[in-house]
PDB file of N, CA and C in Angstrom:
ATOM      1  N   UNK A   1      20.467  -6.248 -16.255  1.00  0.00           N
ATOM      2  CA  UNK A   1      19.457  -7.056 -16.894  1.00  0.00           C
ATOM      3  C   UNK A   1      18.096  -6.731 -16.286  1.00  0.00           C
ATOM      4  N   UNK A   2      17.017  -6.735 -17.237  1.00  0.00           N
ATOM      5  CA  UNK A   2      16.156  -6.063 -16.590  1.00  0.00           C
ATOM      6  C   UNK A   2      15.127  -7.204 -15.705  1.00  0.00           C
ATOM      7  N   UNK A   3      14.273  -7.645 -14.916  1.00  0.00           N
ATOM      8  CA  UNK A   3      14.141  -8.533 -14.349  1.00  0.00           C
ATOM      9  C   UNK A   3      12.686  -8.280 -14.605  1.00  0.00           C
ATOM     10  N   UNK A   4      11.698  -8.764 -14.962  1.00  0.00           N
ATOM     11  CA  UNK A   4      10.031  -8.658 -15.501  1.00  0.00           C
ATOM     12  C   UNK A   4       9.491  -9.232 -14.628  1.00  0.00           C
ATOM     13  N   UNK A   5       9.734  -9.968 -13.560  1.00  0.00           N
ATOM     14  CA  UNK A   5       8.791 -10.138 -12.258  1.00  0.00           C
ATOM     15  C   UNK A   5       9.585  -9.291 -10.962  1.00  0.00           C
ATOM     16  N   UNK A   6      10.106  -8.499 -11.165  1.00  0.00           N
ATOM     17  CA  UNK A   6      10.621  -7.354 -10.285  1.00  0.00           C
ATOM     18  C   UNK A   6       9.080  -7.381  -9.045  1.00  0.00           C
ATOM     19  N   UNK A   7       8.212  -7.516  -9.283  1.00  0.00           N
ATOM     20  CA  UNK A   7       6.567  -6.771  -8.617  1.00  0.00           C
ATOM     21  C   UNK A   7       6.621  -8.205  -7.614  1.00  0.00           C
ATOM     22  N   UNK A   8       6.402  -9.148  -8.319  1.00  0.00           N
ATOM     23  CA  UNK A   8       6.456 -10.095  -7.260  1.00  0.00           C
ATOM     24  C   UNK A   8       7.681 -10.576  -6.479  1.00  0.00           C
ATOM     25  N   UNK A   9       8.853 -10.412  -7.105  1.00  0.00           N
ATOM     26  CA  UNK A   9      10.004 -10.598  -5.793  1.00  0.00           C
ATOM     27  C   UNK A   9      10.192  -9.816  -4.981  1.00  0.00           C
ATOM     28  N   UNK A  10       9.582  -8.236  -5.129  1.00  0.00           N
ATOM     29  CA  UNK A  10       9.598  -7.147  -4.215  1.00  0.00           C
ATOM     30  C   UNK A  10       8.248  -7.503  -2.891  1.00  0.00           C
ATOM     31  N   UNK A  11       7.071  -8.367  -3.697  1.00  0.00           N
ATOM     32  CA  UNK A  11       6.421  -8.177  -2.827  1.00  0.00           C
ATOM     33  C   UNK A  11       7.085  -9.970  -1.395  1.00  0.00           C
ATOM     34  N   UNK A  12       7.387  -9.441  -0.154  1.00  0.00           N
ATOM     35  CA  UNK A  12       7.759 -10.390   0.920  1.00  0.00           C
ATOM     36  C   UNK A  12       6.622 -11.278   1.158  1.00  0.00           C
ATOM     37  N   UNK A  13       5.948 -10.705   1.969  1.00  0.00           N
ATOM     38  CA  UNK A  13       4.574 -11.190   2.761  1.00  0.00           C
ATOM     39  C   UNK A  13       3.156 -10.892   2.165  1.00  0.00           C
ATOM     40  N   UNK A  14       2.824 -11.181   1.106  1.00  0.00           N
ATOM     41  CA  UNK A  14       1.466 -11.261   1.062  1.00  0.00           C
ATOM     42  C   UNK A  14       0.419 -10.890   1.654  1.00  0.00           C
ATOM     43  N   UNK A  15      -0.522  -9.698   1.846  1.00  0.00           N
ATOM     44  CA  UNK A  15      -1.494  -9.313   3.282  1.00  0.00           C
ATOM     45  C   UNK A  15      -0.733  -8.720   4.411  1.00  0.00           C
ATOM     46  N   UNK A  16       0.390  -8.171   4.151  1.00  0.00           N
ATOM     47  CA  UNK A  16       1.085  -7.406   5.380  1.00  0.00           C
ATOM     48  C   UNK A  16       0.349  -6.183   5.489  1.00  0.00           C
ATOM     49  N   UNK A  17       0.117  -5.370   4.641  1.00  0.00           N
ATOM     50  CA  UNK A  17       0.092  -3.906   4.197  1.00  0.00           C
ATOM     51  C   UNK A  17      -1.909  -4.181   4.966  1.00  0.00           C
ATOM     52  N   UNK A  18      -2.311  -4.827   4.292  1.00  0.00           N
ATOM     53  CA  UNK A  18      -3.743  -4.936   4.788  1.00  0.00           C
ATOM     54  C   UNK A  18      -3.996  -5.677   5.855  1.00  0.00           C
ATOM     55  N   UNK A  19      -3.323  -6.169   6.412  1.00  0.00           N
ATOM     56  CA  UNK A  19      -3.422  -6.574   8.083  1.00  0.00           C
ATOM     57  C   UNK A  19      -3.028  -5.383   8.539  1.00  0.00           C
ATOM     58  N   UNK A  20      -1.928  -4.741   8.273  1.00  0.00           N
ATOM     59  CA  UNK A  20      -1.987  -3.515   9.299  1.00  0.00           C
ATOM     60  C   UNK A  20      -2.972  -2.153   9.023  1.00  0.00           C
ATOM     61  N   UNK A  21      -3.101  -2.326   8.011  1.00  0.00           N
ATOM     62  CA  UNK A  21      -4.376  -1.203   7.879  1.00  0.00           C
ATOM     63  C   UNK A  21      -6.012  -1.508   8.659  1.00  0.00           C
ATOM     64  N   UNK A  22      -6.190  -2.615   8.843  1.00  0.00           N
ATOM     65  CA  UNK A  22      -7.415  -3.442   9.635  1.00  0.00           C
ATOM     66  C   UNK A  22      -6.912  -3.417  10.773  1.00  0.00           C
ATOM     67  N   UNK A  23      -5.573  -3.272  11.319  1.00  0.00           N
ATOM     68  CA  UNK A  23      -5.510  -3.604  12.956  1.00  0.00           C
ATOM     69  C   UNK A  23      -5.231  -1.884  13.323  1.00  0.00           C
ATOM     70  N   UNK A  24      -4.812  -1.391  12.638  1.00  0.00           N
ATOM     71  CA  UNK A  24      -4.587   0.384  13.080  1.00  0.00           C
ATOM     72  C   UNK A  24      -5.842   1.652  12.786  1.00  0.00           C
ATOM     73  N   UNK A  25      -6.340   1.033  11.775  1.00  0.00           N
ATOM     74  CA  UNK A  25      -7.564   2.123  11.237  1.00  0.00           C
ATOM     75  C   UNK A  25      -8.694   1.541  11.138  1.00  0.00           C
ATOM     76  N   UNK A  26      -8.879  -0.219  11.432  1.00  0.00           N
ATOM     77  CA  UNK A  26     -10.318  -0.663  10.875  1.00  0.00           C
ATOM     78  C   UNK A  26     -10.870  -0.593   9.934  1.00  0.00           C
ATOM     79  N   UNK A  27     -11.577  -1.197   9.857  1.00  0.00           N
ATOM     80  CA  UNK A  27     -12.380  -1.312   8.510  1.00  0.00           C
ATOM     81  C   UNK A  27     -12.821  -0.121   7.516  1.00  0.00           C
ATOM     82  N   UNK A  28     -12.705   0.915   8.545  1.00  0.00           N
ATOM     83  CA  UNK A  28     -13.208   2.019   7.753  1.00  0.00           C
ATOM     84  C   UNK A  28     -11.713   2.526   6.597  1.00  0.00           C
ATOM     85  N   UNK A  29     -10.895   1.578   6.899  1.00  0.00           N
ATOM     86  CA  UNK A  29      -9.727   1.819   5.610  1.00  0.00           C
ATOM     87  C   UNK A  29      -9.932   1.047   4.008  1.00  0.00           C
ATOM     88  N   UNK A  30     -11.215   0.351   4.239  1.00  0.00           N
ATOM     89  CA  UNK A  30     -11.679  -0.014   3.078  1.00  0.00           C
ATOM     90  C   UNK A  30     -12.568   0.785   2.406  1.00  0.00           C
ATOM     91  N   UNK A  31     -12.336   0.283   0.776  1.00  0.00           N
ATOM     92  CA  UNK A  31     -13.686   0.403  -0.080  1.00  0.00           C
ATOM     93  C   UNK A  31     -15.058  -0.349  -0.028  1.00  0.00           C
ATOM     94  N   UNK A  32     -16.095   0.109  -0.389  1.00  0.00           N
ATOM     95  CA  UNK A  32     -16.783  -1.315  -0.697  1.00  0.00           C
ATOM     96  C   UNK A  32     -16.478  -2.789  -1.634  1.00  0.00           C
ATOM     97  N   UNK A  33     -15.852  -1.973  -2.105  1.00  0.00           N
ATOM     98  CA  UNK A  33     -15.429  -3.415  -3.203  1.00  0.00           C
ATOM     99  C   UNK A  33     -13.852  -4.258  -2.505  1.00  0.00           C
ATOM    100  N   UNK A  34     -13.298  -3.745  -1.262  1.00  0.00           N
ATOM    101  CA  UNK A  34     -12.386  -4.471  -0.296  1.00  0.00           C
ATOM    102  C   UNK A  34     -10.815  -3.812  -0.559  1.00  0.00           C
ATOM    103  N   UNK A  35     -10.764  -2.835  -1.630  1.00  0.00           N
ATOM    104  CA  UNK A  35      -9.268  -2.168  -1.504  1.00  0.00           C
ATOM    105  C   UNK A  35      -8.947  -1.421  -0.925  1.00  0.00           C
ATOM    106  N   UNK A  36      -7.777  -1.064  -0.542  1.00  0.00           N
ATOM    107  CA  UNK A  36      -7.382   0.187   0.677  1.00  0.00           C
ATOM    108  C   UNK A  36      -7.831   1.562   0.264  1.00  0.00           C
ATOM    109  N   UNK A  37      -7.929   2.193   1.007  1.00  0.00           N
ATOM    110  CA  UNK A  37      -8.327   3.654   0.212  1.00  0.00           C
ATOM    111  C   UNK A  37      -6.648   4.167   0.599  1.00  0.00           C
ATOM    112  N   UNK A  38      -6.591   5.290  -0.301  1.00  0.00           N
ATOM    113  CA  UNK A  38      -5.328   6.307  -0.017  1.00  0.00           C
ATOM    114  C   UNK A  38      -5.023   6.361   1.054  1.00  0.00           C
ATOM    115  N   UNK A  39      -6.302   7.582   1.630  1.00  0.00           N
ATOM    116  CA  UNK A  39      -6.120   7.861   2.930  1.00  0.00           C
ATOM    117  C   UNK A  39      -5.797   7.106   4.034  1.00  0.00           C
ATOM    118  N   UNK A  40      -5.957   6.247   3.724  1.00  0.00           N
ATOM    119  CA  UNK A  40      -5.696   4.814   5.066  1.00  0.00           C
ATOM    120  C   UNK A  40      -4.565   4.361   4.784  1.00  0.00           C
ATOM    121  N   UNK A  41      -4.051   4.732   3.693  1.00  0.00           N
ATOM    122  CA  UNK A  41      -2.379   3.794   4.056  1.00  0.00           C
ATOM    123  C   UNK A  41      -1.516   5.345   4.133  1.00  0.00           C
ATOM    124  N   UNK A  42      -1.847   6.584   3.544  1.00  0.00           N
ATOM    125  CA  UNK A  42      -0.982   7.246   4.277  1.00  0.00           C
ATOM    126  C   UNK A  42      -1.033   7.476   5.500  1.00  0.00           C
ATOM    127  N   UNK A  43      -2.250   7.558   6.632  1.00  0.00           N
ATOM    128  CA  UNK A  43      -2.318   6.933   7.580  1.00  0.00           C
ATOM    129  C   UNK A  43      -1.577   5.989   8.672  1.00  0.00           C
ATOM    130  N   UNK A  44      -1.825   5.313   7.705  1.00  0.00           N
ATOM    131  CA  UNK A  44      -0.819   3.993   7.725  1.00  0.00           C
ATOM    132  C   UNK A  44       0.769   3.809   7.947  1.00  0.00           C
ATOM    133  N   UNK A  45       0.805   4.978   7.122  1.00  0.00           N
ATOM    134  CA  UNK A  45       2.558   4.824   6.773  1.00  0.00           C
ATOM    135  C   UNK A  45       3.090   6.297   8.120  1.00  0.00           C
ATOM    136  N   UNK A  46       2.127   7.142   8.076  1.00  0.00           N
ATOM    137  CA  UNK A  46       2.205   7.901   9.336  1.00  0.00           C
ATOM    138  C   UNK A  46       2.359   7.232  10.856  1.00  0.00           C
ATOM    139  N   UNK A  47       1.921   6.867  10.867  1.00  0.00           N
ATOM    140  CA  UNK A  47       1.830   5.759  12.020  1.00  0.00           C
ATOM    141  C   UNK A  47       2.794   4.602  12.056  1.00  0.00           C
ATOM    142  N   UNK A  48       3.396   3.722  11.144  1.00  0.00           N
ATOM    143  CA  UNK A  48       4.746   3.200  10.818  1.00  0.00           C
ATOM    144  C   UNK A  48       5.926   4.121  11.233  1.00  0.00           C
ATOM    145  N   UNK A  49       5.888   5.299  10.259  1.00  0.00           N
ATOM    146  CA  UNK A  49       7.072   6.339  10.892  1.00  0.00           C
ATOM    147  C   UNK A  49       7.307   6.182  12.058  1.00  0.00           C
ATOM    148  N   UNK A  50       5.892   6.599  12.854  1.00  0.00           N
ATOM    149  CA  UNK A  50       5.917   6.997  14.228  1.00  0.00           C
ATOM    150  C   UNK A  50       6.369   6.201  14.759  1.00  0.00           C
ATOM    151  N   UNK A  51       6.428   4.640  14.819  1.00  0.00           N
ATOM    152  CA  UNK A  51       6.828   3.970  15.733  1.00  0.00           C
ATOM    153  C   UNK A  51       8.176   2.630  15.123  1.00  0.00           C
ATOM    154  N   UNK A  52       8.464   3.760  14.280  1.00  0.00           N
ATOM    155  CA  UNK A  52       9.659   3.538  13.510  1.00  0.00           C
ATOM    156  C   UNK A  52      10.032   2.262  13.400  1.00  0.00           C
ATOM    157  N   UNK A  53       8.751   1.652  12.203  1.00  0.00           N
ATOM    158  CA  UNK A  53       8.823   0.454  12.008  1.00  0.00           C
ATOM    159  C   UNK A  53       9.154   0.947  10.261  1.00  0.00           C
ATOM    160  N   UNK A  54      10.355   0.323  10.236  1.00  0.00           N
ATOM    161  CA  UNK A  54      10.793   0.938   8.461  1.00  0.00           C
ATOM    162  C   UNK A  54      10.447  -0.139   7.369  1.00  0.00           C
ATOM    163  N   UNK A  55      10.744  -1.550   7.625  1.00  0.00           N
ATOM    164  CA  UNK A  55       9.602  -2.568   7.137  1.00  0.00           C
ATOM    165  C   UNK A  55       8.581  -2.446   6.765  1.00  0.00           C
ATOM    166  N   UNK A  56       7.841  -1.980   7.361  1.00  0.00           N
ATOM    167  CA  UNK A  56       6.011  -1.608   6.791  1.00  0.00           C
ATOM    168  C   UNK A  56       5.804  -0.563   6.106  1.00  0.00           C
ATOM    169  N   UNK A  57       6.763   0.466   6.798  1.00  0.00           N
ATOM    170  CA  UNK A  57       6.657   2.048   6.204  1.00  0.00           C
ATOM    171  C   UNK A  57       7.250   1.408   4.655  1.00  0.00           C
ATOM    172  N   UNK A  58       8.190   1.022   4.316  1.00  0.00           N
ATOM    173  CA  UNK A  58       8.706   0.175   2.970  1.00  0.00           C
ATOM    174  C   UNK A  58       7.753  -0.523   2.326  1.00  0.00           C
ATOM    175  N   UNK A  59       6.822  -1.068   2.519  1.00  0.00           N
ATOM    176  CA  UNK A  59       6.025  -1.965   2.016  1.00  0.00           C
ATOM    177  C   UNK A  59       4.900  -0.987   2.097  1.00  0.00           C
ATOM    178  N   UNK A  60       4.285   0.100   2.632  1.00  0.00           N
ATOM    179  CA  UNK A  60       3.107   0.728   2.489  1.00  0.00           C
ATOM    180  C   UNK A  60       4.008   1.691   1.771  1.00  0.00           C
ATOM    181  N   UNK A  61       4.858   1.952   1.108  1.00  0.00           N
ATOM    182  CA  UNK A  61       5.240   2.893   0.068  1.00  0.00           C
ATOM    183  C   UNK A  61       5.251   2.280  -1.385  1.00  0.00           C
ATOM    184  N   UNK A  62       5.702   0.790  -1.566  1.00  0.00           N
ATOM    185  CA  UNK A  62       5.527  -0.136  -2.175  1.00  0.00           C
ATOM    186  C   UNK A  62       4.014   0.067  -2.663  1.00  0.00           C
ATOM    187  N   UNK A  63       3.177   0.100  -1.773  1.00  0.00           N
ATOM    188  CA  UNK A  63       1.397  -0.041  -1.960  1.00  0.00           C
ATOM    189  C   UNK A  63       0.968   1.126  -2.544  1.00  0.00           C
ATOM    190  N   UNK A  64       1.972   2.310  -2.166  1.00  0.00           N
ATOM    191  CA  UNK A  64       1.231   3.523  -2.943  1.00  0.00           C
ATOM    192  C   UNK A  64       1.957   3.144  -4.303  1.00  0.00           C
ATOM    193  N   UNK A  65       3.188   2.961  -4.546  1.00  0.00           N
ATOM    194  CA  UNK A  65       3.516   3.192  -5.911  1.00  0.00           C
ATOM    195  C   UNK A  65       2.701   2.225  -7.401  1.00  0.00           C
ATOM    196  N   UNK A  66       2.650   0.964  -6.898  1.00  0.00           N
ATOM    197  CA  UNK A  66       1.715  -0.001  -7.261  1.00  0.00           C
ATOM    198  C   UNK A  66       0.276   0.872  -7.470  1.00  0.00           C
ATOM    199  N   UNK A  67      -0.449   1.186  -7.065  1.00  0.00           N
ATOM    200  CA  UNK A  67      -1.674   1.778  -7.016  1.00  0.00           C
ATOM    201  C   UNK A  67      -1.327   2.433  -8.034  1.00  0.00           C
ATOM    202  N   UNK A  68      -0.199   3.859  -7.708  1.00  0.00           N
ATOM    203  CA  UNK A  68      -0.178   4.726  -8.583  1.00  0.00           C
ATOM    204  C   UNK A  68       0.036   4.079  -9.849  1.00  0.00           C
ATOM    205  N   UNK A  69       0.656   3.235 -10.010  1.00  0.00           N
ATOM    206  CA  UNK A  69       1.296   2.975 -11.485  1.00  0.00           C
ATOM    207  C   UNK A  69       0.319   2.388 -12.320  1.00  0.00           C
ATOM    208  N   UNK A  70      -0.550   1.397 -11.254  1.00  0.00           N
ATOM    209  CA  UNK A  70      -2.218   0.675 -11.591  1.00  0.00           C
ATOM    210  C   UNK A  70      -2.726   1.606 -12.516  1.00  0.00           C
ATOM    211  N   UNK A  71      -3.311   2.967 -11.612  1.00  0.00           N
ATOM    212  CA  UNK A  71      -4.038   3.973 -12.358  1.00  0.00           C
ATOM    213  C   UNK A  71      -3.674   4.615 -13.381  1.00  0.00           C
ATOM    214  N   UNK A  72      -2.278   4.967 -13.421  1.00  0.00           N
ATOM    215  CA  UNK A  72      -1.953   5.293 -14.308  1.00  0.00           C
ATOM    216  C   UNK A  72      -2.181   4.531 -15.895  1.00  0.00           C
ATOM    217  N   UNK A  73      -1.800   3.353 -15.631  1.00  0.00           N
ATOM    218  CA  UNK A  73      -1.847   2.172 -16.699  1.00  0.00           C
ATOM    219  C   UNK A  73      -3.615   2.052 -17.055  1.00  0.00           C
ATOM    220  N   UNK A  74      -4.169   2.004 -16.191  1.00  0.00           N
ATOM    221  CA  UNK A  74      -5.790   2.337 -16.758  1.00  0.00           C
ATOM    222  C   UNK A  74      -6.337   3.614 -17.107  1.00  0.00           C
ATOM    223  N   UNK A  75      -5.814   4.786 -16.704  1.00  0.00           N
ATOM    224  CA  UNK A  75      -5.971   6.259 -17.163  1.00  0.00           C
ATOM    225  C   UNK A  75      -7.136   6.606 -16.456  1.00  0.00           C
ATOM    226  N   UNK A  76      -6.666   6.346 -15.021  1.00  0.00           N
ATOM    227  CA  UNK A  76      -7.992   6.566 -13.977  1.00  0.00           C
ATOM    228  C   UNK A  76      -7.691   7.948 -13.954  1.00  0.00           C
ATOM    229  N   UNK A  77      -7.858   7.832 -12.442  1.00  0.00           N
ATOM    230  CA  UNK A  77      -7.923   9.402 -11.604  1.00  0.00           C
ATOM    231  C   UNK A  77      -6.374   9.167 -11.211  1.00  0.00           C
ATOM    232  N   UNK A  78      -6.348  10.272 -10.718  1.00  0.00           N
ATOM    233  CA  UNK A  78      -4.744  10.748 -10.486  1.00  0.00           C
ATOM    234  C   UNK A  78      -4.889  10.608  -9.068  1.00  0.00           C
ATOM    235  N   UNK A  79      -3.364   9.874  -8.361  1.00  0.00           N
ATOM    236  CA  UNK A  79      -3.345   9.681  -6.795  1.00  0.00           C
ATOM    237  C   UNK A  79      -2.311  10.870  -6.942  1.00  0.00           C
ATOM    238  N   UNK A  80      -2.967  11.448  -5.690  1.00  0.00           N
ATOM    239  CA  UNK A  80      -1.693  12.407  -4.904  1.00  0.00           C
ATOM    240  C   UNK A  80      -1.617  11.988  -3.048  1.00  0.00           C
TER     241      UNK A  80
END
């Protein structure tokens, strides 16, 4: 059965993904307008690996796919 709030029961904690991007990379992992940039959560998720926290690394993979699927659905720019 297919489940249509799949996005919000996947998401746990609310502000996880962006608390750790502000406590590992600082501010400079923002936009001006307050969203993560790419580079800062793969970053991000580099640094999760490393200290083999699989929780976050899970939830900052979560953050890329969301993004990606965002843009896609608006016919932005392409994330790689």
């Amino acid at each position: 059965m297919n489940n249509k709030k799949w996005i919000q029961k996947s998401i746990k904690r609310k502000g996880r993904v962006r608390n750790y991007v502000l406590r590992k990379i600082g501010p400079d992992g923002f936009t001006s307008s307050g969203t993560i940039k790419i580079s800062a959560l793969k970053e991000a998720k580099r640094l999760a690996k490393k200290h083999n926290d699989v929780g976050m690394e899970d939830a900052i993979n979560l953050a890329l796919r969301l993004k990606k699927m965002r843009s896609r659905k608006r016919g932005g720019d392409k994330i790689e």
